[in-house]
C-alpha atoms as a PDB file:
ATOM      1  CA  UNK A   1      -3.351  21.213 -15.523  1.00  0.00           C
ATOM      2  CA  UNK A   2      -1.456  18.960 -17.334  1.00  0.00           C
ATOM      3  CA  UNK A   3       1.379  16.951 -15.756  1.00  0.00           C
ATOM      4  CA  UNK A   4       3.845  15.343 -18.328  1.00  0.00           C
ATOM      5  CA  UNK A   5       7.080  15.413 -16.154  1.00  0.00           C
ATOM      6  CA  UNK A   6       6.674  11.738 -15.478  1.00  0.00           C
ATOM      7  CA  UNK A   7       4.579  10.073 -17.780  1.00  0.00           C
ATOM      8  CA  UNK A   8       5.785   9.040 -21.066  1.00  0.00           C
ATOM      9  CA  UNK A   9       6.129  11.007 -23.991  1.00  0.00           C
ATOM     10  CA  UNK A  10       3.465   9.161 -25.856  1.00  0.00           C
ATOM     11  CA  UNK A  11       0.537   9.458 -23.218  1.00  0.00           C
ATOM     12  CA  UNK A  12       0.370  11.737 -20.422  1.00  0.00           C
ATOM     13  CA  UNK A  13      -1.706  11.783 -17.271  1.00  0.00           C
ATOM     14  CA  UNK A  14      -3.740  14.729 -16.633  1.00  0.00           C
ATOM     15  CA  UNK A  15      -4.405  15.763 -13.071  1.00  0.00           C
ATOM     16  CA  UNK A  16      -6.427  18.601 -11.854  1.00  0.00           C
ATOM     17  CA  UNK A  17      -5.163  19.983  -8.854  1.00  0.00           C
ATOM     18  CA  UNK A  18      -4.591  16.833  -6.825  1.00  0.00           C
ATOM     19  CA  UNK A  19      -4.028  18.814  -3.329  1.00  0.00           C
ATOM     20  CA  UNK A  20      -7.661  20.242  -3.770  1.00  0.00           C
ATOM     21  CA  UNK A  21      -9.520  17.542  -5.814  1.00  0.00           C
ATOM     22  CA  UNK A  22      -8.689  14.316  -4.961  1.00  0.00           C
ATOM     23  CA  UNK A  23     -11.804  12.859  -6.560  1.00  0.00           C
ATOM     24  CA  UNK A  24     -10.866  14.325  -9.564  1.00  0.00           C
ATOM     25  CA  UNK A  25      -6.818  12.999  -9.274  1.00  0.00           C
ATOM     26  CA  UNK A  26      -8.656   9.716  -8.620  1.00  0.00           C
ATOM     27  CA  UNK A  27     -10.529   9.747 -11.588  1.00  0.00           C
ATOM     28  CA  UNK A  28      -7.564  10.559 -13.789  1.00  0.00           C
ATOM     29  CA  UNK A  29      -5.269   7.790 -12.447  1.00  0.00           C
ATOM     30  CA  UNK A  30      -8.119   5.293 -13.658  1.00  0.00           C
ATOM     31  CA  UNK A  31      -8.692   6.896 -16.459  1.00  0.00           C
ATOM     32  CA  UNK A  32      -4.903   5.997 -17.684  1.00  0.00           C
ATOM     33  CA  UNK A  33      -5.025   2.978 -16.543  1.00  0.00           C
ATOM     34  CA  UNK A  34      -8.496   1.971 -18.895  1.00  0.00           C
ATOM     35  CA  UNK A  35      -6.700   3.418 -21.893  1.00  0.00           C
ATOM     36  CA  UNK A  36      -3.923   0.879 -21.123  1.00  0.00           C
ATOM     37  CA  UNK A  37      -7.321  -1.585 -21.083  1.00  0.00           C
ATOM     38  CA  UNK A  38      -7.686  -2.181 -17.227  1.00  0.00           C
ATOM     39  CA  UNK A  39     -11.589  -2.761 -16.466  1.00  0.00           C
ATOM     40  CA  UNK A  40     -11.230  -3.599 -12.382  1.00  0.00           C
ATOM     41  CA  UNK A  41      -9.034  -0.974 -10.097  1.00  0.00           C
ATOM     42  CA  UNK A  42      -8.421  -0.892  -6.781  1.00  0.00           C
ATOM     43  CA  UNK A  43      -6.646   1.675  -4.824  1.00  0.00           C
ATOM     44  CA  UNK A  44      -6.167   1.171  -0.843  1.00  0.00           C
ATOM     45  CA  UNK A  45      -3.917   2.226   1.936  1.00  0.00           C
ATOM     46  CA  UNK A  46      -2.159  -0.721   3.348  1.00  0.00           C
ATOM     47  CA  UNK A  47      -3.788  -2.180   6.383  1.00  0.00           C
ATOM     48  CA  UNK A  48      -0.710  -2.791   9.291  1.00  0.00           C
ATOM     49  CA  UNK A  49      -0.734  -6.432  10.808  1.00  0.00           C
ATOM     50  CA  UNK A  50      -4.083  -8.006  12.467  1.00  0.00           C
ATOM     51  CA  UNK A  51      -6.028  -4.922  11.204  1.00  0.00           C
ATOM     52  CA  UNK A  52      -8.633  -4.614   8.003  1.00  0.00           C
ATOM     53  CA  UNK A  53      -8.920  -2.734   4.712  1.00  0.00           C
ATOM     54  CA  UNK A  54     -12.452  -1.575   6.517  1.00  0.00           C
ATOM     55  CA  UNK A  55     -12.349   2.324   6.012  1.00  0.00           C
ATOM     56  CA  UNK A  56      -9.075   2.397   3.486  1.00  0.00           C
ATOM     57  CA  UNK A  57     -10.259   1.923   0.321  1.00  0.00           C
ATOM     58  CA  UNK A  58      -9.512   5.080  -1.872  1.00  0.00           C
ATOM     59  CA  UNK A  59     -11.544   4.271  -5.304  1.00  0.00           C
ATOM     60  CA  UNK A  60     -13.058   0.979  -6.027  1.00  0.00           C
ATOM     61  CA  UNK A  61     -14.591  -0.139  -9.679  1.00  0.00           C
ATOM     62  CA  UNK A  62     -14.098  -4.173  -9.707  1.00  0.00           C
ATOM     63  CA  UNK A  63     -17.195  -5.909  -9.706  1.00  0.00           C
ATOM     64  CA  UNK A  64     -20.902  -4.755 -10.584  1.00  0.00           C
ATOM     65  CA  UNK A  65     -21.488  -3.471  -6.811  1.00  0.00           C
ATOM     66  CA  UNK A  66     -19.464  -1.014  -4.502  1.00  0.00           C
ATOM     67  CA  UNK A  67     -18.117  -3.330  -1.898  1.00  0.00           C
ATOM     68  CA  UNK A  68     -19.354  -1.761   1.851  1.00  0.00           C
ATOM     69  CA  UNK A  69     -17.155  -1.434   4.817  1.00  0.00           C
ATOM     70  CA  UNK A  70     -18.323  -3.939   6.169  1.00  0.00           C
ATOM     71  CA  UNK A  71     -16.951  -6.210   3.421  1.00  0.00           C
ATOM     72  CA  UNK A  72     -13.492  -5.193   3.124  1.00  0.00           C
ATOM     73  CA  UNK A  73     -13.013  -5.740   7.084  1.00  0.00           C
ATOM     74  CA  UNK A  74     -13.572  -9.229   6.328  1.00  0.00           C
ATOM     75  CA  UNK A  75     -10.063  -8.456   4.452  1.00  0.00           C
ATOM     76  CA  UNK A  76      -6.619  -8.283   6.636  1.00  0.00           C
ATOM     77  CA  UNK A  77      -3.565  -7.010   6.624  1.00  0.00           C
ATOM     78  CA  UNK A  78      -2.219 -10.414   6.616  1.00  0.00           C
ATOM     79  CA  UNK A  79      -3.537 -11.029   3.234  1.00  0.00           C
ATOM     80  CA  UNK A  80      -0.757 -12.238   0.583  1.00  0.00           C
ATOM     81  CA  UNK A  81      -1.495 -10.093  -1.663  1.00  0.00           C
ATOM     82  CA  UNK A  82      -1.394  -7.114   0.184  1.00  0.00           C
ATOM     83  CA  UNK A  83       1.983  -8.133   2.164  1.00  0.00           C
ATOM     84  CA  UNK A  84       3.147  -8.625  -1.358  1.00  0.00           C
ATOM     85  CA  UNK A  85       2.631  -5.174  -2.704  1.00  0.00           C
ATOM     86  CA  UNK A  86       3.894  -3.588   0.937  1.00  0.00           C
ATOM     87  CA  UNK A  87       7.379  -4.526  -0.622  1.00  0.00           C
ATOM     88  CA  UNK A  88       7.257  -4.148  -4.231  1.00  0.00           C
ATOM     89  CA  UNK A  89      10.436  -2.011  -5.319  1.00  0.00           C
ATOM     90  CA  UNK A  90       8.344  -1.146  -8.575  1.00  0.00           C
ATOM     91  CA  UNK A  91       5.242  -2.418 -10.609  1.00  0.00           C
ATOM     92  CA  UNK A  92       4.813  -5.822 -10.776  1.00  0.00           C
ATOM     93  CA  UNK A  93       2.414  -7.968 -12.928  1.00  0.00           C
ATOM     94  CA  UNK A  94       1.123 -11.665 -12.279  1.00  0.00           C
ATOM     95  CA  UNK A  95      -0.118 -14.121 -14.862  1.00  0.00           C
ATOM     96  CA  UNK A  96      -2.657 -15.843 -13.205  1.00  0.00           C
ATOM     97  CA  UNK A  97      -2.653 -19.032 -15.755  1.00  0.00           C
ATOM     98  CA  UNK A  98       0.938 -19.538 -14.308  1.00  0.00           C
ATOM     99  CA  UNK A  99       1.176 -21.883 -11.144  1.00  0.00           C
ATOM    100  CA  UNK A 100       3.943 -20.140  -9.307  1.00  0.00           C
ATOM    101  CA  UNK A 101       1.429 -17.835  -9.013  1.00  0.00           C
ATOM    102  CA  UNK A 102      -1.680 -19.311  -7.912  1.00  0.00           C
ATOM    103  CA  UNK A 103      -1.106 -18.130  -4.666  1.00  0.00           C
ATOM    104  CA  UNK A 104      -3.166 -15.608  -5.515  1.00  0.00           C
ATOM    105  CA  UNK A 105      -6.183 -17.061  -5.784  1.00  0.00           C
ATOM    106  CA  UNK A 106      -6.267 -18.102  -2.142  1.00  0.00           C
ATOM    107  CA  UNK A 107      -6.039 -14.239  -1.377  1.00  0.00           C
ATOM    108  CA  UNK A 108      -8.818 -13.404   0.670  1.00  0.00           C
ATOM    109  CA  UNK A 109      -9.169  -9.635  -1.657  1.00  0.00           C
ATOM    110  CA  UNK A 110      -9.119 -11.364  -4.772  1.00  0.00           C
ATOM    111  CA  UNK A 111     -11.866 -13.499  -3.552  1.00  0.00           C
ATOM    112  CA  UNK A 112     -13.786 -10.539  -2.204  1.00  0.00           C
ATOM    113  CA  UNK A 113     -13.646  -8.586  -5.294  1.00  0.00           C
ATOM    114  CA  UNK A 114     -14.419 -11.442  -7.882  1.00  0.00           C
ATOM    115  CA  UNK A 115     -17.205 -11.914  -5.407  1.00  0.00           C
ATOM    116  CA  UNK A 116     -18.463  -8.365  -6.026  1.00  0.00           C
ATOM    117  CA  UNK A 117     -19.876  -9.424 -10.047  1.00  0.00           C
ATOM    118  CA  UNK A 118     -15.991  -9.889 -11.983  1.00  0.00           C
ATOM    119  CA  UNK A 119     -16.206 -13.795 -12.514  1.00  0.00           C
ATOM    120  CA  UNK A 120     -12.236 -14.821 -12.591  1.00  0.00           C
ATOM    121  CA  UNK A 121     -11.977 -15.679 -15.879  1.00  0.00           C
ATOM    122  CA  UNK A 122     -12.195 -12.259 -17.223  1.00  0.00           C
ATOM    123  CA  UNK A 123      -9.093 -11.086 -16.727  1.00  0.00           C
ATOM    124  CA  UNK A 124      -5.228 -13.390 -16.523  1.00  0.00           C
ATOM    125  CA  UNK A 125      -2.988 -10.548 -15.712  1.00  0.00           C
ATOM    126  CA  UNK A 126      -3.267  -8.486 -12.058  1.00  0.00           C
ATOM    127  CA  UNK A 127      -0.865  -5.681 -11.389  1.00  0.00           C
ATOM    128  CA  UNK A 128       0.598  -4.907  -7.966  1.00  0.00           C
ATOM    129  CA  UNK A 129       1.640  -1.224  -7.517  1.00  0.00           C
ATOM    130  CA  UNK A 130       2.965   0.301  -4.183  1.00  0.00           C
ATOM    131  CA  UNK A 131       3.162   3.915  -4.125  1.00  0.00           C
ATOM    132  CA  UNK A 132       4.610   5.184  -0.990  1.00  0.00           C
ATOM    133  CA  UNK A 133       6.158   9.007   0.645  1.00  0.00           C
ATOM    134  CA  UNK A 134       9.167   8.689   2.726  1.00  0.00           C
ATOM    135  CA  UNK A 135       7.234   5.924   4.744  1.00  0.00           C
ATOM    136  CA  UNK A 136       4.706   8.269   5.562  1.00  0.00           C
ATOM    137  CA  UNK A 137       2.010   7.163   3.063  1.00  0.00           C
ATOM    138  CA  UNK A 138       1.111   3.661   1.637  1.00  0.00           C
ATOM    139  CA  UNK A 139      -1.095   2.911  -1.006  1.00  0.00           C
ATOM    140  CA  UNK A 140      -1.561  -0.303  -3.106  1.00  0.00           C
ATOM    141  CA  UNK A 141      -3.004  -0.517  -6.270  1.00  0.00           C
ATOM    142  CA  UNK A 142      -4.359  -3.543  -7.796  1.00  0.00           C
ATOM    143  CA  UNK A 143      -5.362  -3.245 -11.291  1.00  0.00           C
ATOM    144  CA  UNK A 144      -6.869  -6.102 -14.164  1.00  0.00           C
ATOM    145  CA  UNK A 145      -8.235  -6.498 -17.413  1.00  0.00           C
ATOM    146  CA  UNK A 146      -9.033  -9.130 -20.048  1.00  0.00           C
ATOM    147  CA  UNK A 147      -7.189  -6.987 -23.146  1.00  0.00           C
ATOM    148  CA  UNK A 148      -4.559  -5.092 -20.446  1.00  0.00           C
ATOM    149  CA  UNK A 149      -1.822  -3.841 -21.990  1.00  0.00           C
ATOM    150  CA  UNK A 150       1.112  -1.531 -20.859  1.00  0.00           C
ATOM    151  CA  UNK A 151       4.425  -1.835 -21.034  1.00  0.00           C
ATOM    152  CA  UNK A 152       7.110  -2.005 -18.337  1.00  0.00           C
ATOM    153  CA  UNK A 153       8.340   1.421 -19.014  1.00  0.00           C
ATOM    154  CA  UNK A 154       4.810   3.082 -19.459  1.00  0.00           C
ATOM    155  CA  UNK A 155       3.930   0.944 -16.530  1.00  0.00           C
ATOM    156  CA  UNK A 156       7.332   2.330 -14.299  1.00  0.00           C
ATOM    157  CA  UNK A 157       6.382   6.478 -15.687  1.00  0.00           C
ATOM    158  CA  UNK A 158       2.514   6.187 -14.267  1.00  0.00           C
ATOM    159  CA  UNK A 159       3.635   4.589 -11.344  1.00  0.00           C
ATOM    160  CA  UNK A 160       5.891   7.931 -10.717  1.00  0.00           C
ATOM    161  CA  UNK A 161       3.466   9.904 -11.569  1.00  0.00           C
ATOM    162  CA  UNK A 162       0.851   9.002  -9.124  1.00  0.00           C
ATOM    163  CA  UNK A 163       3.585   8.911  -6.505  1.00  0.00           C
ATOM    164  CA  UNK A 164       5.059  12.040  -6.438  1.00  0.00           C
ATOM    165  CA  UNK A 165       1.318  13.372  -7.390  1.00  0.00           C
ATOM    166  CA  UNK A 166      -0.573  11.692  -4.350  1.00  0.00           C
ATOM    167  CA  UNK A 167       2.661  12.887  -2.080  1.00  0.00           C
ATOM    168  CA  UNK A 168       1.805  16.623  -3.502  1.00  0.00           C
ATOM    169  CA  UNK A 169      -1.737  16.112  -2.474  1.00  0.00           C
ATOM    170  CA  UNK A 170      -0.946  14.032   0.810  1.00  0.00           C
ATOM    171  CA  UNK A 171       1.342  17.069   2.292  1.00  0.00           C
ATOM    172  CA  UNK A 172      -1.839  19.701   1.687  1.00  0.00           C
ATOM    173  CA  UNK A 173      -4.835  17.623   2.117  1.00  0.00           C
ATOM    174  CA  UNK A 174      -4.293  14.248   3.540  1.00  0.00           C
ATOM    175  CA  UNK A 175      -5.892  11.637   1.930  1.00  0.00           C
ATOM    176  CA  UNK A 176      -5.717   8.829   4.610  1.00  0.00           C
ATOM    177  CA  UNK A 177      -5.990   8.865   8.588  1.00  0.00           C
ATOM    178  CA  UNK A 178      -3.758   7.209  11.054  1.00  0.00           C
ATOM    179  CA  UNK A 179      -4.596   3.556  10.328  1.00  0.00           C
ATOM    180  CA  UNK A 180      -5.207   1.792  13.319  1.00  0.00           C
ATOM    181  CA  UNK A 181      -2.489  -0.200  14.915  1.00  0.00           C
ATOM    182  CA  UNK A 182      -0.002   2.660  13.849  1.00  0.00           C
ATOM    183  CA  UNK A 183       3.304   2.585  16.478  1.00  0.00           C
ATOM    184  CA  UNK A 184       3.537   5.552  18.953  1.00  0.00           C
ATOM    185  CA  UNK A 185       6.024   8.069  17.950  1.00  0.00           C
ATOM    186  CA  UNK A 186       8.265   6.732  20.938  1.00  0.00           C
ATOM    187  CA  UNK A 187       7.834   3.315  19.535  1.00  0.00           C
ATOM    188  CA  UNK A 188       9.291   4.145  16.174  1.00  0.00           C
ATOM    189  CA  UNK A 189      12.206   6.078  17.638  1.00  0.00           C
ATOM    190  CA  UNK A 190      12.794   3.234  19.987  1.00  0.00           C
ATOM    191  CA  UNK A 191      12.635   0.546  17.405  1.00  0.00           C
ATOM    192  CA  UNK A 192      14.571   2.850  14.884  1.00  0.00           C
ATOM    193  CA  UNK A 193      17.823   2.480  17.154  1.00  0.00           C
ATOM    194  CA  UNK A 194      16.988  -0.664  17.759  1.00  0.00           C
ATOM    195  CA  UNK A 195      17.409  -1.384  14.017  1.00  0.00           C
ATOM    196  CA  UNK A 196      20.511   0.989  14.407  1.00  0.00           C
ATOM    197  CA  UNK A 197      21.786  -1.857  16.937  1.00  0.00           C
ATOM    198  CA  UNK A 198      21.771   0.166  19.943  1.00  0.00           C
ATOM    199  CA  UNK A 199      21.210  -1.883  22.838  1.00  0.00           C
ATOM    200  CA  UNK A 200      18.688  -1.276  25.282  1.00  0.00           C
ATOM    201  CA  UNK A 201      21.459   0.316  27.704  1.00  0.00           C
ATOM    202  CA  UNK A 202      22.121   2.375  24.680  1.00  0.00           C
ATOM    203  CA  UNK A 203      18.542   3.443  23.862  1.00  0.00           C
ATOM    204  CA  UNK A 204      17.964   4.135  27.699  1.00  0.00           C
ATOM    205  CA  UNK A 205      21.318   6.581  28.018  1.00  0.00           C
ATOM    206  CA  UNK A 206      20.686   8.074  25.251  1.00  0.00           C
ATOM    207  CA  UNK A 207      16.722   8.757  25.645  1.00  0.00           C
ATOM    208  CA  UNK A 208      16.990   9.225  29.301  1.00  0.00           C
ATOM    209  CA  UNK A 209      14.336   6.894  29.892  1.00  0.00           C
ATOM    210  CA  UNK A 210      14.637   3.230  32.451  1.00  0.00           C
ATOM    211  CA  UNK A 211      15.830   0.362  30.625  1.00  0.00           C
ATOM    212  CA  UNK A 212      12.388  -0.862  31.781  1.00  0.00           C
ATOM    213  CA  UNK A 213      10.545   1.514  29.787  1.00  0.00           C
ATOM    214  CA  UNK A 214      12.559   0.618  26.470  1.00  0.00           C
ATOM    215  CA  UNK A 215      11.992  -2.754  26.662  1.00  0.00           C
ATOM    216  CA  UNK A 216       7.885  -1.855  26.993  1.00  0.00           C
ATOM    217  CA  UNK A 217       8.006   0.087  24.003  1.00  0.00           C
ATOM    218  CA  UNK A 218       9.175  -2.969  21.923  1.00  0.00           C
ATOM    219  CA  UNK A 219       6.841  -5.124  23.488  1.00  0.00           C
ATOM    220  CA  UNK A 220       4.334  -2.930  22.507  1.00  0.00           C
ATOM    221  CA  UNK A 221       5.923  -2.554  18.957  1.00  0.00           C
ATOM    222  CA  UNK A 222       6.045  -6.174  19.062  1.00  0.00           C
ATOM    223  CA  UNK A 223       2.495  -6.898  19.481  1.00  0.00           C
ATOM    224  CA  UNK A 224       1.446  -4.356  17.090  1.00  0.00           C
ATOM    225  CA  UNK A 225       3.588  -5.507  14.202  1.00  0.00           C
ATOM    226  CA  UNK A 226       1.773  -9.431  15.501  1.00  0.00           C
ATOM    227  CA  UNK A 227       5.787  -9.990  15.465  1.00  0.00           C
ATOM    228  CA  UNK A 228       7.510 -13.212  17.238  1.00  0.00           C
ATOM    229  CA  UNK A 229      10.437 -11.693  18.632  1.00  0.00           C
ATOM    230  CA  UNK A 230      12.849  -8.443  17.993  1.00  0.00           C
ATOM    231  CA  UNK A 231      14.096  -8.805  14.648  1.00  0.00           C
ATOM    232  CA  UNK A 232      10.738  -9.520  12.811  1.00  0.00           C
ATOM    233  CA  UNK A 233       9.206  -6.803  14.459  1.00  0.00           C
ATOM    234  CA  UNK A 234      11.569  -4.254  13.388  1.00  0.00           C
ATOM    235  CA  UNK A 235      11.132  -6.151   9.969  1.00  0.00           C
ATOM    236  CA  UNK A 236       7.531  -6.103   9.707  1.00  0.00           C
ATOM    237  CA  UNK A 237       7.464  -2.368  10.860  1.00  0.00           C
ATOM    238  CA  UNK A 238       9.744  -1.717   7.984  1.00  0.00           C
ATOM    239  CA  UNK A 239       7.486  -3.532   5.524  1.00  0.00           C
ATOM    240  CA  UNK A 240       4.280  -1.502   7.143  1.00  0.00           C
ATOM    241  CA  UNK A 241       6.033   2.301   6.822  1.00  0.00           C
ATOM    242  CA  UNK A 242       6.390   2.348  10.644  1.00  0.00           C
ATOM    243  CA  UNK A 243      10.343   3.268  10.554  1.00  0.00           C
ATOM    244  CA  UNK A 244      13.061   3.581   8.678  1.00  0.00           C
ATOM    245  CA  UNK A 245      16.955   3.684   9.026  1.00  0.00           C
ATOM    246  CA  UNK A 246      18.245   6.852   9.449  1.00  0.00           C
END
């Protein structure tokens, strides 16, 4: 099956069944992205705060060796790249010859994966993609290439593509577990009104719960999210797909 609702007129991605073959999906999505002359590809779910990539890693082709595990839980979700990409609005590219951006060569992924065979100098440009479902689903994509080459509005077109695509496939055959450190469904309603600016008094009325317990649900949330205080947890939880406003 052919899928050109998305893509643009000039190149369109074909997908085979996503919500039966995700391998197959998989292999399409890279196979655009080499035509646009990407050579290293990583896709991941997004690890929440103080946890690892570890078991996320969706398809890897970077380096000359499939990275283990073991490897990517040396990476976090604290990593700059990765928080990066947890907020992008829509694809973004980074010239790594600029300085402004030489941030990320102190990420601790981009280090892992050069590692893995891909000496640095092979490539100037890396592309950030987050592709996410009504905060149910995240997914990062990192892509690279010495002769990459897409434009902004083939770039924008693939990037809808594999969303509503991997949200198809997501809803039938899930494609990623709970990731560890995920809030408690309590949690996210608490820290949703929260958000909302309900007090505690507020949350407790309306919840029928002890003001007690409300305020142990956010401390929870709190050290989940690795958050200093109220507001950056309900910010980082935000950032991470935990909740959002209703």
């Amino acid at each position: 099956m052919t899928d050109t609702r998305w893509a643009p007129s000039d190149k369109s991605i074909s997908v085979t069944q996503p919500s039966r073959n995700p391998d197959a999906f998989f292999e399409s999505v890279v196979s655009r992205f080499r035509s646009f002359g990407a050579e290293h590809i990583l896709i991941t779910g997004l690890p929440l705060p103080g946890r690892d990539l570890g078991k996320l890693v969706l398809y890897q082709h970077w380096g000359d060796s499939i990275l283990s595990s073991a490897h990517l839980a040396q990476v976090r979700g604290s990593d700059d790249l990765l928080r990066r990409i947890a907020v992008l609005s829509k694809p973004t590219s980074w010239n790594l010859d600029e300085k402004e951006n030489s941030w990320i060569k102190e990420s601790s992924l981009i280090g892992l994966l050069q590692r893995s065979g891909t000496s640095p100098r092979t490539y100037r440009t890396l592309i950030g993609i987050h592709v996410h479902h009504f905060n149910v689903m995240q997914v990062a994509i990192c892509v690279a290439g010495p002769e990459l080459n897409v434009s902004e509005r083939e770039l924008t077109a693939l990037t809808t593509t594999i969303q509503h695509e991997l949200a198809e496939m997501h809803s039938v055959h899930p494609i990623l577990s709970s990731r560890p450190g995920e809030l408690s469904t309590r949690e996210k309603l608490v820290l949703s009104m929260t958000a909302e600016g309900k007090t505690a008094g507020d949350i407790a009325d309306e919840l029928h719960i002890s003001q007690r317990t409300v305020h142990a649900h956010l401390q929870n949330a709190s050290e989940k999210m690795q958050a200093a205080n109220k507001t950056q947890t309900v910010v980082e939880a935000m950032r991470y797909g935990q909740i959002q406003l209703r």
